[in-house]
Protein backbone atom coordinates (compact mmCIF):
# COMPACT_ATOMS: atom_id res chain seq x y z
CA UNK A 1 54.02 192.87 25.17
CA UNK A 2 50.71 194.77 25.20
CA UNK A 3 50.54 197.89 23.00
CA UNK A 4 51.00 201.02 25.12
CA UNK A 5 48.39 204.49 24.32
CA UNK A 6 49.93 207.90 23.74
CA UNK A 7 49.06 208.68 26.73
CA UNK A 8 50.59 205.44 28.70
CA UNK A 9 54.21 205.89 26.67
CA UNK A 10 54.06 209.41 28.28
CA UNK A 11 53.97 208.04 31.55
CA UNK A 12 56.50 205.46 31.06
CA UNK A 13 58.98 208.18 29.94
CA UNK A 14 58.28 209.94 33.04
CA UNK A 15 58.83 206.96 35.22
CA UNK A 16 61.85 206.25 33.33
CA UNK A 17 63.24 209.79 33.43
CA UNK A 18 62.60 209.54 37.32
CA UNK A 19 63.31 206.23 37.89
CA UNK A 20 60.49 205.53 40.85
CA UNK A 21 57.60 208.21 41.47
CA UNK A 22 54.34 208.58 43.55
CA UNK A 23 51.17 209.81 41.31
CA UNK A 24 51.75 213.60 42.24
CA UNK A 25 54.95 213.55 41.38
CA UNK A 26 54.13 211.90 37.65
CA UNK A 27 51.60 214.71 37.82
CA UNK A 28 54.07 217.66 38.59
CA UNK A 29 56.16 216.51 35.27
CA UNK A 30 52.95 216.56 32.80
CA UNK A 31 53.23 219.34 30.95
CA UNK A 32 50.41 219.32 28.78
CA UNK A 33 46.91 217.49 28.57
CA UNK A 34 47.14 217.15 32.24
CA UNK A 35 44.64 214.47 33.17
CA UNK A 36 42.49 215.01 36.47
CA UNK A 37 44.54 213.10 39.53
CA UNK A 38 42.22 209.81 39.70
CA UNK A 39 42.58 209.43 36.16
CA UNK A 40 46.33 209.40 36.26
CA UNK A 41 46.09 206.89 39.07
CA UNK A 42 44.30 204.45 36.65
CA UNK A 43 46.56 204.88 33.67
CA UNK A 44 49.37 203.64 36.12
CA UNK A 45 47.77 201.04 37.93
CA UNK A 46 46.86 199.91 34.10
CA UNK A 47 50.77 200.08 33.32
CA UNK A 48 51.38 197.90 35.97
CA UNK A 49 48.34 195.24 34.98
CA UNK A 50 50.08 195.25 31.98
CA UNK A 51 53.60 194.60 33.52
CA UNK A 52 55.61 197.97 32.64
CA UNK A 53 55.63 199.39 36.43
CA UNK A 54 55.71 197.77 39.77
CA UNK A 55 55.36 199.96 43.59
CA UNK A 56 56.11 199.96 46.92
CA UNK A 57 53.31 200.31 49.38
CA UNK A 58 53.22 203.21 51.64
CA UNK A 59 49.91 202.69 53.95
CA UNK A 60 47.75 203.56 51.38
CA UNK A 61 49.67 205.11 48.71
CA UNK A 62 52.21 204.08 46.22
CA UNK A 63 55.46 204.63 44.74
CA UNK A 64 55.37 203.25 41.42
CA UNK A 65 59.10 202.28 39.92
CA UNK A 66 59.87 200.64 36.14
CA UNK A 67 60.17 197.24 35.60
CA UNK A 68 60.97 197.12 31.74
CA UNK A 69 63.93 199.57 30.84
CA UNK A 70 63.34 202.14 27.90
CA UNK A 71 65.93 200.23 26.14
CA UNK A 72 64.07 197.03 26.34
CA UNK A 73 60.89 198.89 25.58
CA UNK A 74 62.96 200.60 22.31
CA UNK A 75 63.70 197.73 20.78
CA UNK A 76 60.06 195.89 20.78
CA UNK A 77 58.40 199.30 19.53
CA UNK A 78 61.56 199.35 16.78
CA UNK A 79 60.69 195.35 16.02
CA UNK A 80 56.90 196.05 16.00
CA UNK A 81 56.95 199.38 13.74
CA UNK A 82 59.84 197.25 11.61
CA UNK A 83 57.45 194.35 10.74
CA UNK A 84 54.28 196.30 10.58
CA UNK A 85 55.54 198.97 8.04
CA UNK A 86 58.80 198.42 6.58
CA UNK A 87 58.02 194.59 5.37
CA UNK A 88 60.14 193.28 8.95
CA UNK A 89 62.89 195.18 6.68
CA UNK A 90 65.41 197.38 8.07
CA UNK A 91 66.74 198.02 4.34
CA UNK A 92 63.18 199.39 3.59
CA UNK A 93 63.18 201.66 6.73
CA UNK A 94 66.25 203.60 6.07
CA UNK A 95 64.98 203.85 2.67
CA UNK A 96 61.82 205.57 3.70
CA UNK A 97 63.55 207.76 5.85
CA UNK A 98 65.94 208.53 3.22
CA UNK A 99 63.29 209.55 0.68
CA UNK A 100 61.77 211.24 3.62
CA UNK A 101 65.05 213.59 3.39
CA UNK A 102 65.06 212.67 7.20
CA UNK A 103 68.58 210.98 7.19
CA UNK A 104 71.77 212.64 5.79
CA UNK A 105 74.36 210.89 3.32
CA UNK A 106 77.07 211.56 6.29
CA UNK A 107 74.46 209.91 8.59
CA UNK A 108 73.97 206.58 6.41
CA UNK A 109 77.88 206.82 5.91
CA UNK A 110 78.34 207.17 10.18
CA UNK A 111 75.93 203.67 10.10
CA UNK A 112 77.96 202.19 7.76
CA UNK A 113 81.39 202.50 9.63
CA UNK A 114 79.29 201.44 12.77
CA UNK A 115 78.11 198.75 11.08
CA UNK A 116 82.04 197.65 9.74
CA UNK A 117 83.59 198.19 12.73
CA UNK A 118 81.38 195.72 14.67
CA UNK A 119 82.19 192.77 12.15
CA UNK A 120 85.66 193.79 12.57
């Protein structure tokens, strides 16, 4: 899977959060750094070069709709930021975190029964 910009993950969350979505409407939900219209249009005809959206023709516009899930999407990010700087080690993660005073000891102790209760 091709690495998305700042700028295309934005997108995607707004197709996802909308489920299927003409430019304008992509536009209406940008909040801030609003690009101009025609650049919009390109970063989601790139999305869909790159295989993340799909659209249904409409004379001569288009409604552009998901084709990966966020889910899907989650977990490759998760796996990519995993190998590239935690070692491909989850263990090292939470660690960071930890240290990072970012995760609680009731949180790591929440993962933990999680983590029993599915081997159960």
């Amino acid at each position: 899977m091709q690495k998305l910009t700042n700028k295309e993950e934005e997108i995607m969350h707004i197709l996802w959060k909308l489920k299927k979505a003409f430019v304008k409407e992509v536009m209406a939900e940008i909040t801030e750094d609003r690009p101009h219209y025609n650049t919009l249009s390109t970063i989601v005809r790139n999305l869909e070069e790159k295989g993340f959206v799909a659209h249904h023709a409409f004379g001569n516009t288009h409604q552009y709709y998901p084709i990966i899930s966020i889910d899907d999407y989650r977990k490759r990010f998760m796996n990519t930021a995993i190998d590239n700087y935690f070692n491909s080690s989850y263990k090292n993660m939470v660690s960071h975190f930890a240290k990072e005073e970012k995760i609680s000891a009731a949180e790591l102790r929440e993962i933990l029964a999680m983590i029993e209760n599915r081997n159960k």
